[in-house]
PDB file of N, CA and C in Angstrom:
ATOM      1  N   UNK A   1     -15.040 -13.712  -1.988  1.00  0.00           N
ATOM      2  CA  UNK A   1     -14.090 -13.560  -0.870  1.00  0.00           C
ATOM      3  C   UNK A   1     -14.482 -12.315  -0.081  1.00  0.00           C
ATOM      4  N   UNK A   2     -14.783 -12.715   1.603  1.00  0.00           N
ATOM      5  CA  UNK A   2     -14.675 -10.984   2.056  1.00  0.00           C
ATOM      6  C   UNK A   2     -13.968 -11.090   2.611  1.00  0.00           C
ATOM      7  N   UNK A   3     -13.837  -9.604   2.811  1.00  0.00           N
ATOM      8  CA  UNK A   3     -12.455  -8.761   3.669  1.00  0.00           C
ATOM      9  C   UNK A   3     -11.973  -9.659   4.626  1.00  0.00           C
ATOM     10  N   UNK A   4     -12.523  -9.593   5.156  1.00  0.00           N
ATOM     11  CA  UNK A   4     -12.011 -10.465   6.597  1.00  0.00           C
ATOM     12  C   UNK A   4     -11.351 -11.969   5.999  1.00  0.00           C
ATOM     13  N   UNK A   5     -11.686 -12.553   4.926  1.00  0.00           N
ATOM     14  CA  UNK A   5     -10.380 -13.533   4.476  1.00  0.00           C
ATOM     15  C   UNK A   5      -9.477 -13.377   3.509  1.00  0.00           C
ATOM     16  N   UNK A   6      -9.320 -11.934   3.350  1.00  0.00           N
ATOM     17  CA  UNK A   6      -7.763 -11.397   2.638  1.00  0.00           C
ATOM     18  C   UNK A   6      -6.968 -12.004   3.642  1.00  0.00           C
ATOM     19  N   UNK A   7      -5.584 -11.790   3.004  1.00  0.00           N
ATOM     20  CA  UNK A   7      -4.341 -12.101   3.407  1.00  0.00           C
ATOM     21  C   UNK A   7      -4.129 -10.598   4.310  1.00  0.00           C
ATOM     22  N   UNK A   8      -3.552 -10.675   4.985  1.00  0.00           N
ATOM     23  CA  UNK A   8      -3.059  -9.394   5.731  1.00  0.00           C
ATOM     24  C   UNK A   8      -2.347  -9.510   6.733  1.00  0.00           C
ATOM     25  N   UNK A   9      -1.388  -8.004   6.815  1.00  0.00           N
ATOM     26  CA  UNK A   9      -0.240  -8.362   7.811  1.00  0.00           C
ATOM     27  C   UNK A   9       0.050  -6.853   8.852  1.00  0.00           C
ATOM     28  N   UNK A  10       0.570  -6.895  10.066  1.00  0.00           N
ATOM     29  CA  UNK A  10       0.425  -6.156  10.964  1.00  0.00           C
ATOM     30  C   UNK A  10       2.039  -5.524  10.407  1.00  0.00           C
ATOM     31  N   UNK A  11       1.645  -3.977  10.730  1.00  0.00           N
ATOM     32  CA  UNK A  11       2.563  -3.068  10.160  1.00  0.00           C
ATOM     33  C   UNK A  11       4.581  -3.268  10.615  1.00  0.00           C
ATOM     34  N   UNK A  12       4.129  -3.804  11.438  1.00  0.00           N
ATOM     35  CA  UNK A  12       5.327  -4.181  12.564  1.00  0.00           C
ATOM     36  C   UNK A  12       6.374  -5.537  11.915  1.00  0.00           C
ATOM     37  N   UNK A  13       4.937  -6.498  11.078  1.00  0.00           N
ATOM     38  CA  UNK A  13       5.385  -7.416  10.649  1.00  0.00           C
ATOM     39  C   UNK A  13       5.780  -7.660   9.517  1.00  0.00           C
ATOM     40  N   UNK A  14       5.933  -6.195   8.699  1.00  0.00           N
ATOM     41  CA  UNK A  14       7.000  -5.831   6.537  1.00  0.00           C
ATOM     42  C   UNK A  14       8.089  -6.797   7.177  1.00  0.00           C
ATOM     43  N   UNK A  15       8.174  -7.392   5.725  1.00  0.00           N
ATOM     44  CA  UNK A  15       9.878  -7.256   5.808  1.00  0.00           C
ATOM     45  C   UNK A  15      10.473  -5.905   5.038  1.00  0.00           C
ATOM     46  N   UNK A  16      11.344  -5.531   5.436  1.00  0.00           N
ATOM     47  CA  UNK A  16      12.540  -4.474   5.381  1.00  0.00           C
ATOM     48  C   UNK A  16      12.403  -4.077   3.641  1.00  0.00           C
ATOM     49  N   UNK A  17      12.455  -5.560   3.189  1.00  0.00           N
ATOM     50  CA  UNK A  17      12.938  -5.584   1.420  1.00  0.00           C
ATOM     51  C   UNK A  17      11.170  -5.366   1.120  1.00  0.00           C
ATOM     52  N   UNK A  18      10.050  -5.368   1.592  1.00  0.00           N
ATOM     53  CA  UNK A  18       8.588  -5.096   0.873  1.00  0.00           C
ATOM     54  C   UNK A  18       8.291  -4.549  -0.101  1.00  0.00           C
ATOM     55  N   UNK A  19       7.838  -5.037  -1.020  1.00  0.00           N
ATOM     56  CA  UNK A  19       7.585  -4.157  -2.286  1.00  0.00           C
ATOM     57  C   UNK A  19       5.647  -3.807  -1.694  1.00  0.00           C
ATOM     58  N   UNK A  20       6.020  -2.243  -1.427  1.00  0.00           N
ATOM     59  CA  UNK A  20       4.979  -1.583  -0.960  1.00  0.00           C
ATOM     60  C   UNK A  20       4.162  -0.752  -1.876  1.00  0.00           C
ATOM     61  N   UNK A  21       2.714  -1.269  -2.053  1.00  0.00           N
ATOM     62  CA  UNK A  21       1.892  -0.402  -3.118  1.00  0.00           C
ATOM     63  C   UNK A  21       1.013   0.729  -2.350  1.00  0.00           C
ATOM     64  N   UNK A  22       1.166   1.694  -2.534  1.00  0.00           N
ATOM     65  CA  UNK A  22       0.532   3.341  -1.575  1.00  0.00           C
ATOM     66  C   UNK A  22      -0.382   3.443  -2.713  1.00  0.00           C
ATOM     67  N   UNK A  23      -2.160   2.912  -2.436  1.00  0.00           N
ATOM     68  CA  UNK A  23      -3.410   3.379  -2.924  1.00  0.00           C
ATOM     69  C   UNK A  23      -3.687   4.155  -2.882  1.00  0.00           C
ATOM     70  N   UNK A  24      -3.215   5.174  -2.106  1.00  0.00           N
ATOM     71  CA  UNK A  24      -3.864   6.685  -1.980  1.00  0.00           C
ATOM     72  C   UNK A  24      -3.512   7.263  -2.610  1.00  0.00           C
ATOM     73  N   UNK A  25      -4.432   9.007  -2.850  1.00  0.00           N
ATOM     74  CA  UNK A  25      -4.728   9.771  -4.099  1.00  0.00           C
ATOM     75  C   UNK A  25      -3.684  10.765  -3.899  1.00  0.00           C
ATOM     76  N   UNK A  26      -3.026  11.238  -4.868  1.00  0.00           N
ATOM     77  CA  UNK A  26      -2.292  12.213  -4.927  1.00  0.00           C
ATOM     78  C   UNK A  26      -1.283  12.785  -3.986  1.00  0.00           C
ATOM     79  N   UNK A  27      -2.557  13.643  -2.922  1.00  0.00           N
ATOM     80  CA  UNK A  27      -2.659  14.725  -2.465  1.00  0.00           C
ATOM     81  C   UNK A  27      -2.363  14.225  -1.009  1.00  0.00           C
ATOM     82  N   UNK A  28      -2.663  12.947  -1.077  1.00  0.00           N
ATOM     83  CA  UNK A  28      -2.252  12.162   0.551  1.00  0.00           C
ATOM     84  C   UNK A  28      -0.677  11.821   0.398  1.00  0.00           C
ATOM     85  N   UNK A  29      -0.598  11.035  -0.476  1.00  0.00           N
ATOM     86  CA  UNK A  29       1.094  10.741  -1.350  1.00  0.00           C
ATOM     87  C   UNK A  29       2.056  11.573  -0.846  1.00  0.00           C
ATOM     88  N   UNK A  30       1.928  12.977  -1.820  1.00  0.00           N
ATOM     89  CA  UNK A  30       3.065  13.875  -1.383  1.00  0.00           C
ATOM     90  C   UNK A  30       2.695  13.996   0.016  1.00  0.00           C
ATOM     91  N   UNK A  31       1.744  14.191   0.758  1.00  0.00           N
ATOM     92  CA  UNK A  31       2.089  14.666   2.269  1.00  0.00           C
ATOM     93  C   UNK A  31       2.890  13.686   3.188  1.00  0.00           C
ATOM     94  N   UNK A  32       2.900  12.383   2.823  1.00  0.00           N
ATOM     95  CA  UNK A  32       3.847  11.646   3.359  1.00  0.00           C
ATOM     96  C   UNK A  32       3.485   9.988   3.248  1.00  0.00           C
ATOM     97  N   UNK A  33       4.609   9.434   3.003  1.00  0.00           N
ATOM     98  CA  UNK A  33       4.647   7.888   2.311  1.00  0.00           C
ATOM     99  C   UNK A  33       5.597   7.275   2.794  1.00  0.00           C
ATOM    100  N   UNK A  34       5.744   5.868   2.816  1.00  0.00           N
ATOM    101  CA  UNK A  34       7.264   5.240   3.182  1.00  0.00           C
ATOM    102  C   UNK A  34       7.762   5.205   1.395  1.00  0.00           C
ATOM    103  N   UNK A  35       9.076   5.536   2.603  1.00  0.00           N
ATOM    104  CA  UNK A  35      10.333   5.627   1.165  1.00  0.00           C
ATOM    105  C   UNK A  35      10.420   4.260   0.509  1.00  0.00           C
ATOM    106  N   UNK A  36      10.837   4.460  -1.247  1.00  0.00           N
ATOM    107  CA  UNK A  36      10.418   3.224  -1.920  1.00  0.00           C
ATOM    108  C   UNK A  36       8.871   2.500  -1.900  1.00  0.00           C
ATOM    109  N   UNK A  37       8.650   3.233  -1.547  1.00  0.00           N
ATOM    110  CA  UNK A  37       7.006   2.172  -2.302  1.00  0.00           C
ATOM    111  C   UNK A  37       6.564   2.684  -3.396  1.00  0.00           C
ATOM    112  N   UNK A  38       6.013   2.083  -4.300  1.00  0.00           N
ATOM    113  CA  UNK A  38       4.889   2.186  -5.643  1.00  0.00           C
ATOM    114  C   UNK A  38       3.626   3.224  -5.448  1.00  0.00           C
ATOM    115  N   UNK A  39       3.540   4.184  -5.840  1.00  0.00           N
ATOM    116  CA  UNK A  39       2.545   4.948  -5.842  1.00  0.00           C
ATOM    117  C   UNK A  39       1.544   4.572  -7.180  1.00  0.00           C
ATOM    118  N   UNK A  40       0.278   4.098  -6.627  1.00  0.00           N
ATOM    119  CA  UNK A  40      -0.715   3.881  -7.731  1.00  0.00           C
ATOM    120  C   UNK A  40      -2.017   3.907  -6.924  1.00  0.00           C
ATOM    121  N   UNK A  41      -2.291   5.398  -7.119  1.00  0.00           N
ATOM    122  CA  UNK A  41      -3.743   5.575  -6.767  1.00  0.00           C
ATOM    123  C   UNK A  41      -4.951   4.406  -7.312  1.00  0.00           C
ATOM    124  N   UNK A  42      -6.003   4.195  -5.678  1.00  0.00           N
ATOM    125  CA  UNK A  42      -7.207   3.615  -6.360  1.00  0.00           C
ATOM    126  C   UNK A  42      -7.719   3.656  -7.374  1.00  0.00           C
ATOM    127  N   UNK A  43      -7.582   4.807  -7.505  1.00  0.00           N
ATOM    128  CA  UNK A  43      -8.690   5.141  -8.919  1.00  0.00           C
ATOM    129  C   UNK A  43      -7.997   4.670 -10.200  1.00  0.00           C
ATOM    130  N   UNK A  44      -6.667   5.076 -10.312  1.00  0.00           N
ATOM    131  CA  UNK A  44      -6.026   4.676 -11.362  1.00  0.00           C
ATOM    132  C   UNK A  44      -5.909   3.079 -11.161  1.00  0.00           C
ATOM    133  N   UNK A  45      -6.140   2.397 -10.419  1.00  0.00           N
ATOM    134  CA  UNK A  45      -5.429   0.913 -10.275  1.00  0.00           C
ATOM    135  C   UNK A  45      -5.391  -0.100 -11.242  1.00  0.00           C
ATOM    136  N   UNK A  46      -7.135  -0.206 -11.824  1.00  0.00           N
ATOM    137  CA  UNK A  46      -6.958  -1.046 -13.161  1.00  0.00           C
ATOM    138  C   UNK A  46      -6.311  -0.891 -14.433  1.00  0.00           C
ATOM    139  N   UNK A  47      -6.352   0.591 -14.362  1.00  0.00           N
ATOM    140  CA  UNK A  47      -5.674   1.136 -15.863  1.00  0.00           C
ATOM    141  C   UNK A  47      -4.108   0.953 -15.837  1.00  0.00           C
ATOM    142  N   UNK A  48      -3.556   0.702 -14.491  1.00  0.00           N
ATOM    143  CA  UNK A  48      -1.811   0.807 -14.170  1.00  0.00           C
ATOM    144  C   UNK A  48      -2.040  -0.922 -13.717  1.00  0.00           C
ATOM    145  N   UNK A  49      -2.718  -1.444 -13.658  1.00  0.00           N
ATOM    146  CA  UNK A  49      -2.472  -2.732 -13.208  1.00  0.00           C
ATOM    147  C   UNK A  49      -1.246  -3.219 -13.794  1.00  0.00           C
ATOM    148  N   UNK A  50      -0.820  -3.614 -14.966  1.00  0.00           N
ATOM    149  CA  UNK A  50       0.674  -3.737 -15.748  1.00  0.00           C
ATOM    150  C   UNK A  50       1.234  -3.650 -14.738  1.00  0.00           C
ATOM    151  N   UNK A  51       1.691  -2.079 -14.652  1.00  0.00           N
ATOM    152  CA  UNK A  51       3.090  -1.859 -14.016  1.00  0.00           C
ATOM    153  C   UNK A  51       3.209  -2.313 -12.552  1.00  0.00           C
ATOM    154  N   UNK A  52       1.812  -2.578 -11.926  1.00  0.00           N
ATOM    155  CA  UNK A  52       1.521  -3.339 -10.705  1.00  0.00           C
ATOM    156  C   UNK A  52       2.269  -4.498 -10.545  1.00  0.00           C
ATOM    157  N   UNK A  53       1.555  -5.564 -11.759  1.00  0.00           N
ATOM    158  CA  UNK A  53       1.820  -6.892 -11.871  1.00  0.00           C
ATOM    159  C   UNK A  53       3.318  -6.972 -12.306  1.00  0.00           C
ATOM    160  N   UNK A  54       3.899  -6.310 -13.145  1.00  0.00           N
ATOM    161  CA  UNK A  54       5.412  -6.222 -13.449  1.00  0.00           C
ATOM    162  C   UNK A  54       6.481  -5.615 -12.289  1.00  0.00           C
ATOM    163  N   UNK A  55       5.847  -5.245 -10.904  1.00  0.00           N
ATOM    164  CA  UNK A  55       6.688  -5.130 -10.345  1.00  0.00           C
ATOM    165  C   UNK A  55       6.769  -5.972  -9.332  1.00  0.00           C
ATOM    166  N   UNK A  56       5.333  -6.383  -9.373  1.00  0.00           N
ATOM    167  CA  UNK A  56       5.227  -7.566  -8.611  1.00  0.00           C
ATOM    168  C   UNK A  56       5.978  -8.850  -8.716  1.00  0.00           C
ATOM    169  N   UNK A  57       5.863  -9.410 -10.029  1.00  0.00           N
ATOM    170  CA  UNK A  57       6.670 -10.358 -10.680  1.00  0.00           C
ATOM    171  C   UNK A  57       7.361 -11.710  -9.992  1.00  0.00           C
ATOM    172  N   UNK A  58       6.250 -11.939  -8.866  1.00  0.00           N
ATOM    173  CA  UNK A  58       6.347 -13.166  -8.364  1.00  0.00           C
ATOM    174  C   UNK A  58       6.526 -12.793  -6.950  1.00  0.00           C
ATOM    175  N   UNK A  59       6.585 -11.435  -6.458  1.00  0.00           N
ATOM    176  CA  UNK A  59       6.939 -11.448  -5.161  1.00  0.00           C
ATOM    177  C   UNK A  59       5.554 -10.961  -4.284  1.00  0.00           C
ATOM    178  N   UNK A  60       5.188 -10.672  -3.028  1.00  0.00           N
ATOM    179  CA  UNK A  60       4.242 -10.389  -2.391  1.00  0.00           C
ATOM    180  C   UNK A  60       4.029  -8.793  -2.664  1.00  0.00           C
ATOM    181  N   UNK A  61       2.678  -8.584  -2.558  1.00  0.00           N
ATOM    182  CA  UNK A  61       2.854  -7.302  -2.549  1.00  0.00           C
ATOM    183  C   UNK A  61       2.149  -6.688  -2.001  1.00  0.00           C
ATOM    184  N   UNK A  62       2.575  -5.892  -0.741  1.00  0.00           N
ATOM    185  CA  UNK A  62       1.589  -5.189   0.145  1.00  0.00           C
ATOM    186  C   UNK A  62       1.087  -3.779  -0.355  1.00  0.00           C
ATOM    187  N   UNK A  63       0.142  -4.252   0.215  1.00  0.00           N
ATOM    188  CA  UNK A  63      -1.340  -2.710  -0.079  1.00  0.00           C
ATOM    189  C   UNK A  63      -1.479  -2.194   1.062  1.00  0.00           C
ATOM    190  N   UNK A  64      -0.859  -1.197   0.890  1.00  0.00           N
ATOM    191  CA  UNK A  64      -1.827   0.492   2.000  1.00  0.00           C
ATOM    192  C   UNK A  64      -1.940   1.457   1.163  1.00  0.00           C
ATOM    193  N   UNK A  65      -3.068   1.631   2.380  1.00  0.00           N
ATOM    194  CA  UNK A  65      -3.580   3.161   1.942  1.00  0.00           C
ATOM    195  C   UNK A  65      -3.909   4.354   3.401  1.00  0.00           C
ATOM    196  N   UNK A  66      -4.643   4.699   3.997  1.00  0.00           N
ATOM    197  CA  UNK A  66      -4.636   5.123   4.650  1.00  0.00           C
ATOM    198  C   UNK A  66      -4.939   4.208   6.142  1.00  0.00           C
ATOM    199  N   UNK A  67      -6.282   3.673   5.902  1.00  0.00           N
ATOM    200  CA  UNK A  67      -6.433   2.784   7.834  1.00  0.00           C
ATOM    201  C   UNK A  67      -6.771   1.410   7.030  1.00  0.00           C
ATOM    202  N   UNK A  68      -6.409   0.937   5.985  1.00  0.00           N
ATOM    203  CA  UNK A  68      -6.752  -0.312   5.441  1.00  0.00           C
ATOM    204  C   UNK A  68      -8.282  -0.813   4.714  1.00  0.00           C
ATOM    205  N   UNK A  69      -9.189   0.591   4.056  1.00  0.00           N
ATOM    206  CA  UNK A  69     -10.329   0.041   3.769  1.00  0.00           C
ATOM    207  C   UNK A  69      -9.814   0.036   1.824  1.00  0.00           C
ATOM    208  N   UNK A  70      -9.380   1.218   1.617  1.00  0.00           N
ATOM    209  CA  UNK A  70      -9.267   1.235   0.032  1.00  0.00           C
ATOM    210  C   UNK A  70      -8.278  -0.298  -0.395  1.00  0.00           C
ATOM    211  N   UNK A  71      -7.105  -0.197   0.657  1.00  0.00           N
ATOM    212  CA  UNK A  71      -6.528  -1.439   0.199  1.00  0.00           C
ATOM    213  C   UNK A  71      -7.005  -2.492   0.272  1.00  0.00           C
ATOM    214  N   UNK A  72      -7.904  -2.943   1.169  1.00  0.00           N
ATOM    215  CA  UNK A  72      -8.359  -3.812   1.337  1.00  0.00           C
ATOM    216  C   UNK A  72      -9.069  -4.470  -0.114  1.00  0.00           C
ATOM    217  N   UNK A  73      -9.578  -3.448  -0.911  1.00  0.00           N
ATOM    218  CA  UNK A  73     -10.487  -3.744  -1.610  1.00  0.00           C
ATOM    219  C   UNK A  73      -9.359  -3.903  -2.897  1.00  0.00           C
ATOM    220  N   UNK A  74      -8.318  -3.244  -3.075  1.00  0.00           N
ATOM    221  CA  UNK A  74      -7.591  -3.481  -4.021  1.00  0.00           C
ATOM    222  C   UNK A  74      -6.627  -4.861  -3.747  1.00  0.00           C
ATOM    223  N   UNK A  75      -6.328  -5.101  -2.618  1.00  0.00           N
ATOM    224  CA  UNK A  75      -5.835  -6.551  -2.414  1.00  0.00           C
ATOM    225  C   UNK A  75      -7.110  -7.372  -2.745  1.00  0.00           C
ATOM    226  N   UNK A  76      -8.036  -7.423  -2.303  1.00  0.00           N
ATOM    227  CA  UNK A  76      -9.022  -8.253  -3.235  1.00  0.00           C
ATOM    228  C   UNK A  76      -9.149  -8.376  -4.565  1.00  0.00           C
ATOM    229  N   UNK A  77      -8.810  -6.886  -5.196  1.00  0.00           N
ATOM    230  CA  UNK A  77      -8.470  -7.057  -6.865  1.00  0.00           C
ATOM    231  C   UNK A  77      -7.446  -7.596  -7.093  1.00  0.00           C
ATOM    232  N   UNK A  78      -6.652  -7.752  -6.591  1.00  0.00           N
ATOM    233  CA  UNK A  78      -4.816  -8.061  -7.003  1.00  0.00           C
ATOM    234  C   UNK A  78      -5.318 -10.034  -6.673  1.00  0.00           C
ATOM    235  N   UNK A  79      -5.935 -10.476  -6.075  1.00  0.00           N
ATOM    236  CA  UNK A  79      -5.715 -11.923  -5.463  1.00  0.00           C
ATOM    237  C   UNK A  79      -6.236 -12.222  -6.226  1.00  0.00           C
ATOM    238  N   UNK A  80      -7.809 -11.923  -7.153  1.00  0.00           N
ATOM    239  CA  UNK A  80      -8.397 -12.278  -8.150  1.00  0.00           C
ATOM    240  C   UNK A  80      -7.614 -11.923  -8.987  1.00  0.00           C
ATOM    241  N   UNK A  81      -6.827 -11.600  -9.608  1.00  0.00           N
ATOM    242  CA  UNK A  81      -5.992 -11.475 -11.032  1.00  0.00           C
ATOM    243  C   UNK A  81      -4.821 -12.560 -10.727  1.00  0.00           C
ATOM    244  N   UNK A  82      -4.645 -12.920  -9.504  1.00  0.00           N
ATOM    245  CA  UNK A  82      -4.046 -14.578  -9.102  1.00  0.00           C
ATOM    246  C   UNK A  82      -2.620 -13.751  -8.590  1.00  0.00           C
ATOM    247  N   UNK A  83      -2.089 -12.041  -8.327  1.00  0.00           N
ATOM    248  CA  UNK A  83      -1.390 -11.421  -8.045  1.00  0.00           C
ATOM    249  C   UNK A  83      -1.135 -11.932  -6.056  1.00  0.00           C
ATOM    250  N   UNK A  84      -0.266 -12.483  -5.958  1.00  0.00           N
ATOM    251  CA  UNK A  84       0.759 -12.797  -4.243  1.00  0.00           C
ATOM    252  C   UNK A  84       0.372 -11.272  -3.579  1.00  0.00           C
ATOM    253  N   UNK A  85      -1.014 -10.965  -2.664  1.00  0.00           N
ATOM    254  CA  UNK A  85      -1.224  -9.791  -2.257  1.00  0.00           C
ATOM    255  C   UNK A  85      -1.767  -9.956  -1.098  1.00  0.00           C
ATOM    256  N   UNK A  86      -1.092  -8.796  -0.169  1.00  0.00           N
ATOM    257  CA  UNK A  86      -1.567  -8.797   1.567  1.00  0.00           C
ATOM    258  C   UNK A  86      -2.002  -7.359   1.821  1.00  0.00           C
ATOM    259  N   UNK A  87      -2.990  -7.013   2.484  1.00  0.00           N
ATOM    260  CA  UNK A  87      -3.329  -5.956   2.923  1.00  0.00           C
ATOM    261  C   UNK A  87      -2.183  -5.660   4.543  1.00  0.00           C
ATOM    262  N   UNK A  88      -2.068  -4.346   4.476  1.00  0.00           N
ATOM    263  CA  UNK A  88      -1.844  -3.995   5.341  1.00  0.00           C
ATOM    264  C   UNK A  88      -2.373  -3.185   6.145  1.00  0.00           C
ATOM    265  N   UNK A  89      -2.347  -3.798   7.673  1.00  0.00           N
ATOM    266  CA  UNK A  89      -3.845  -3.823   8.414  1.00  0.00           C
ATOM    267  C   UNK A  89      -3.097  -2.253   9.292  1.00  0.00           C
ATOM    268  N   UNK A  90      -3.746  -1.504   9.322  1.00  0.00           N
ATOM    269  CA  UNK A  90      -4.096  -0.038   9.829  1.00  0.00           C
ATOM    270  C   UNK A  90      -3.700   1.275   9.024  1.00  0.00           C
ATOM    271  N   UNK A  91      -2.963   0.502   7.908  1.00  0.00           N
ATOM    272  CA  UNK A  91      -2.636   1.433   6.825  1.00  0.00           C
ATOM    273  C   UNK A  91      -1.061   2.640   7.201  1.00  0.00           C
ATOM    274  N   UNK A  92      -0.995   3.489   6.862  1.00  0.00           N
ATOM    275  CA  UNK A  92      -0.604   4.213   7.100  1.00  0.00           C
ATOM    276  C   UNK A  92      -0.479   4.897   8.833  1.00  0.00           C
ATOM    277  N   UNK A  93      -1.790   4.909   9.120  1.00  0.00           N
ATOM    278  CA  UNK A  93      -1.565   5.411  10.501  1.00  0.00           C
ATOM    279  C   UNK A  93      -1.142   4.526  10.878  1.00  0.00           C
ATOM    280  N   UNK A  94      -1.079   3.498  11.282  1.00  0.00           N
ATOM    281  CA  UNK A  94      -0.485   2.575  11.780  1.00  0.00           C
ATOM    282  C   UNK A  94       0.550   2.904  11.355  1.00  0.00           C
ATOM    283  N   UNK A  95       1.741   2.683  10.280  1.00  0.00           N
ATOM    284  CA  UNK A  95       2.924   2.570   9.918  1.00  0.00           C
ATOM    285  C   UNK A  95       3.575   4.056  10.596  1.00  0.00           C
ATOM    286  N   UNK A  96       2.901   4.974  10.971  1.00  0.00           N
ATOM    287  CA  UNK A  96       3.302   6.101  11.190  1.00  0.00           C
ATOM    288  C   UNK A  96       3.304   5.942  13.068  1.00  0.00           C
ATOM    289  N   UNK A  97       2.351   5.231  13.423  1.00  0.00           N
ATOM    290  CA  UNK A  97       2.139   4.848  14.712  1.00  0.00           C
ATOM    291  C   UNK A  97       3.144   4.298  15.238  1.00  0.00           C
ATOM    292  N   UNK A  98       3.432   3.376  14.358  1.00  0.00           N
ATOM    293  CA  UNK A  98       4.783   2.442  14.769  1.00  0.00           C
ATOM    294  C   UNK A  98       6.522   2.502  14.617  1.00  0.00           C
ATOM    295  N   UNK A  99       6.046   4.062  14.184  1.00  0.00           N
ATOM    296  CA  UNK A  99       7.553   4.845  13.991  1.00  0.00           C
ATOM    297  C   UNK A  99       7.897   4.793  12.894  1.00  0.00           C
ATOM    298  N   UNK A 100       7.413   3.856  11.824  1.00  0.00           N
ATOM    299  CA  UNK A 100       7.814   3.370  10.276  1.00  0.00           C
ATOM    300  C   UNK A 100       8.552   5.167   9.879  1.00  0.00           C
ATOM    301  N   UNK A 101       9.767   5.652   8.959  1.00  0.00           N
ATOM    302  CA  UNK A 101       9.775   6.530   8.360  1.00  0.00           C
ATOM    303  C   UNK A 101       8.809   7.210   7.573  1.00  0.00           C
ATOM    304  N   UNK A 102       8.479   8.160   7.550  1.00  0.00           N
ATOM    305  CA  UNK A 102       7.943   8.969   6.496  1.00  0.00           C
ATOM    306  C   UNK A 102       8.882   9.703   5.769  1.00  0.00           C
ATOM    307  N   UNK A 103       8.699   9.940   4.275  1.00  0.00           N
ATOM    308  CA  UNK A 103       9.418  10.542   3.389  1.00  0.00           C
ATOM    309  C   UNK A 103       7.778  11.792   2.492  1.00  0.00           C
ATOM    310  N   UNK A 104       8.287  13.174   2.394  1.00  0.00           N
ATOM    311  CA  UNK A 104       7.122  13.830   1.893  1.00  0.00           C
ATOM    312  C   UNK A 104       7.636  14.452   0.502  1.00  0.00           C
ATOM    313  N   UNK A 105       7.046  14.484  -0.300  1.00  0.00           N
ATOM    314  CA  UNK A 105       7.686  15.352  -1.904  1.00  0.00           C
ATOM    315  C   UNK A 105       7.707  16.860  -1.628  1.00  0.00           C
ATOM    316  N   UNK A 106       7.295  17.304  -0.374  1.00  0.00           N
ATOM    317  CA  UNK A 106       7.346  18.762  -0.366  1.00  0.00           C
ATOM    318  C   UNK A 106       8.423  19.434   0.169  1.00  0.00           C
ATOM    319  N   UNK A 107       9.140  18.458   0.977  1.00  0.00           N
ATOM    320  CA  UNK A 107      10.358  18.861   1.404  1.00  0.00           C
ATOM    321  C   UNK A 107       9.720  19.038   3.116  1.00  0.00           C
ATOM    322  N   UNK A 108       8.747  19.372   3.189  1.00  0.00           N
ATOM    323  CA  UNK A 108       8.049  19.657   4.734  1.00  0.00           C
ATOM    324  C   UNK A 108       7.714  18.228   5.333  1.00  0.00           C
ATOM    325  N   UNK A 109       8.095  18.438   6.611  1.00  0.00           N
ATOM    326  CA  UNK A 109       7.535  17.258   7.910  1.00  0.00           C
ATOM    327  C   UNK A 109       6.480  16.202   7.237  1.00  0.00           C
ATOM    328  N   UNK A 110       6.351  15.307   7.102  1.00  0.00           N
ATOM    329  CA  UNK A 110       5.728  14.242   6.526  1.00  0.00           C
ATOM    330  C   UNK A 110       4.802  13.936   7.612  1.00  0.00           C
ATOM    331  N   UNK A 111       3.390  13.733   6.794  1.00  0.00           N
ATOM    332  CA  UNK A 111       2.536  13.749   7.717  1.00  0.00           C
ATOM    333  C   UNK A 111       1.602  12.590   6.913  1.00  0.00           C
ATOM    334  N   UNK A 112       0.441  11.811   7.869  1.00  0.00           N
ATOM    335  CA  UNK A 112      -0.209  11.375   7.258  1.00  0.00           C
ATOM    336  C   UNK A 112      -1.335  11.206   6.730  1.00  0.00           C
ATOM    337  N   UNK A 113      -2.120  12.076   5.887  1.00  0.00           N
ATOM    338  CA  UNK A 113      -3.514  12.427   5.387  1.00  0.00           C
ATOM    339  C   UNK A 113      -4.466  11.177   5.128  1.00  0.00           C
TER     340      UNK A 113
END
């Protein structure tokens, strides 16, 4: 499968209720994320896959990360494990582009790294 025939959806087009997975590392995370989503860094992804697939649990589950390349590649992992998965196409900047909230763990202006 390549990229270009993932599933994927324009930032504009979540639904409200999305169970949102944030690929990015750490240090991007706390600087700013939408509220309620799943934090599970790339790197960690196979080793947390479980708690992936258990929250998934039959429902869709969108992947960002920053402009849509890391997710991309982890929605390709999630579709091969037979996991209901859509990339979301511009990532973060986009969601930040489009006014989406940001929420940051530092207590400071949420930004997007």
């Amino acid at each position: 499968m390549s990229f270009a025939a993932l599933p994927s959806v324009d930032v504009t087009a979540l639904p409200a209720d999305a169970l949102l997975i944030d690929v990015r590392e750490d240090d991007e995370w706390a600087a700013g994320h939408a509220e309620g989503a799943l934090h599970v860094p790339m790197s960690d992804f196979v080793a947390r896959f479980g708690e992936v697939s258990e929250a998934a649990d039959g429902r869709t589950a969108y992947v960002v990360c920053k402009v849509g390349g890391r997710s991309a590649q982890v929605t390709q992992y999630l579709v091969q494990q037979g996991v209901d998965a859509v990339n979301v196409e511009g990532g973060m900047m986009a969601w930040d582009g489009a006014g989406r909230p940001l929420v940051s763990e530092s207590g400071s202006s949420p930004v997007v790294l």
